[in-house]
Protein backbone atom coordinates (compact mmCIF):
# COMPACT_ATOMS: atom_id res chain seq x y z
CA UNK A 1 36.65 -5.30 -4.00
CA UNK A 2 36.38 -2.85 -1.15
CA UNK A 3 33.86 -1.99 1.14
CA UNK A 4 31.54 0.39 -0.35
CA UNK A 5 30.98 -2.36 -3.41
CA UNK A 6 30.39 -4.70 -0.88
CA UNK A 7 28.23 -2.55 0.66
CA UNK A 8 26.35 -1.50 -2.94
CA UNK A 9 26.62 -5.26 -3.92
CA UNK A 10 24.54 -6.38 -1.18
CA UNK A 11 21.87 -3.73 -0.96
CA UNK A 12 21.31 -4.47 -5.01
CA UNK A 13 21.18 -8.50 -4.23
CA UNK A 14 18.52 -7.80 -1.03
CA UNK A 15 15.28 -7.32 -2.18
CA UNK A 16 13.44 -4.01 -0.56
CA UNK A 17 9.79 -3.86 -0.17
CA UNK A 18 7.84 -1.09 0.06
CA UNK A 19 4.42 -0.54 0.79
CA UNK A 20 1.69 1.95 -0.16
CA UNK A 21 -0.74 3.48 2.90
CA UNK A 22 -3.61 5.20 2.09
CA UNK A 23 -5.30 7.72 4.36
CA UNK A 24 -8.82 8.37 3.76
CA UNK A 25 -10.51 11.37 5.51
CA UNK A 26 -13.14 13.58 4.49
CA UNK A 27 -13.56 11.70 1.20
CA UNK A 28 -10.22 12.35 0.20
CA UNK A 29 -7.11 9.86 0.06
CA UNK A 30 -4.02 10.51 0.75
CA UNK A 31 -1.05 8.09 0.23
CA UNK A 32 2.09 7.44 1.83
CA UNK A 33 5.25 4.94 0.12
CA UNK A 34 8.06 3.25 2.38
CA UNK A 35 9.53 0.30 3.93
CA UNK A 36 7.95 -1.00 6.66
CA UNK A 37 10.09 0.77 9.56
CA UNK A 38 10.17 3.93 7.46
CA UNK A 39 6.39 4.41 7.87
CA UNK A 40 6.70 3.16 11.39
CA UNK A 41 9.08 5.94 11.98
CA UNK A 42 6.29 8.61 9.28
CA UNK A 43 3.44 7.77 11.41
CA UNK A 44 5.29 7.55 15.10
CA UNK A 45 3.62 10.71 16.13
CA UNK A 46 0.04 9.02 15.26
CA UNK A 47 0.98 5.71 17.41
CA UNK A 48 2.27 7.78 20.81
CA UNK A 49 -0.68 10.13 21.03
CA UNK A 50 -2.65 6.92 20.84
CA UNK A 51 -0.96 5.28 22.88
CA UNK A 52 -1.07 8.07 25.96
CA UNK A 53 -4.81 7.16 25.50
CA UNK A 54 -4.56 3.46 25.90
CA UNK A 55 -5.23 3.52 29.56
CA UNK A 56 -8.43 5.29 29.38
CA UNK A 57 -11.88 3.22 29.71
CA UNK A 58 -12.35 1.70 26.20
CA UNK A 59 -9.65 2.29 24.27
CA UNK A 60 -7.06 -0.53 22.63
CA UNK A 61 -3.50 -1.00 23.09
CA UNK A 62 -1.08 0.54 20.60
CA UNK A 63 2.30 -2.03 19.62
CA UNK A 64 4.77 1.20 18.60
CA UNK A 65 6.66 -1.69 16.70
CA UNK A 66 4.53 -3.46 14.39
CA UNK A 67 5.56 -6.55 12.37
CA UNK A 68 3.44 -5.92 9.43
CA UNK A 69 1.66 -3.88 7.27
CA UNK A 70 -1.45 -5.35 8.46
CA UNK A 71 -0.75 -4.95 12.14
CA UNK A 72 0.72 -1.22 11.56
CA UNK A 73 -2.52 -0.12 9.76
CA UNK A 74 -4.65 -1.48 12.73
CA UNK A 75 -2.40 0.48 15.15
CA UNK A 76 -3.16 3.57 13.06
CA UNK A 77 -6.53 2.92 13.32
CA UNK A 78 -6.89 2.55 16.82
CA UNK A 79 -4.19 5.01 17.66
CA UNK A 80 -6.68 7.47 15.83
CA UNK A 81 -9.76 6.09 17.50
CA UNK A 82 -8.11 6.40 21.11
CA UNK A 83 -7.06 9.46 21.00
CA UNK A 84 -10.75 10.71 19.27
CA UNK A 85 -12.96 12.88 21.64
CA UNK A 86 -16.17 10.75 20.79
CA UNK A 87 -14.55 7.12 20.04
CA UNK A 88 -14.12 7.18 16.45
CA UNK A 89 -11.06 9.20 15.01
CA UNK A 90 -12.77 9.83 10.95
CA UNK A 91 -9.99 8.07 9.61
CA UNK A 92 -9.61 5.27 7.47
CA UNK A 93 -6.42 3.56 6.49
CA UNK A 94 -5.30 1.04 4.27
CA UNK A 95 -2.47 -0.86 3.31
CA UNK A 96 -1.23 -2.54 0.49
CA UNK A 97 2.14 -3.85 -1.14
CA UNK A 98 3.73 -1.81 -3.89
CA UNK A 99 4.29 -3.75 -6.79
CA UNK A 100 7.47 -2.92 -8.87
């Protein structure tokens, strides 16, 4: 057996979760599949530019490394909301896991 059955043997034994976020702005939904870090890594750009508004008078801290899906789709949420003009980003998301 060489490496790249190994390699294919394990990845088929491991089971891989993904997970369904769904943006809702507007009235309109929008949905996003992945593992956990490869929606981290999707919605990075969200989580910095609310996190360079963390320090600002009312706003919550960002964690750019949630352990969840739960805890990632609060970040969004206040990542959005901090880094809104008025307080409240518009934007509604929600998470769920993807059943196969």
């Amino acid at each position: 057996m060489n490496i790249n059955e190994t390699i294919d043997k394990y990845l088929t034994e491991k089971k891989v979760v993904k997970y369904k976020i769904i943006i809702t702005k507007n009235g309109k939904d929008r949905e996003d599949i992945g593992t956990l870090p490869e929606l981290i890594k999707h919605f990075s750009y969200t989580l910095e530019v609310g996190q360079s508004w963390e320090h600002e008078k009312g706003n919550k801290k960002i964690n750019m490394n949630p352990k969840s899906i739960k805890t990632l789709v609060k970040n969004l949420e206040n990542a959005k909301n901090n880094a809104a003009k008025n307080g409240y980003g518009g934007v509604s998301y929600t998470g769920s896991k993807v059943e196969e």
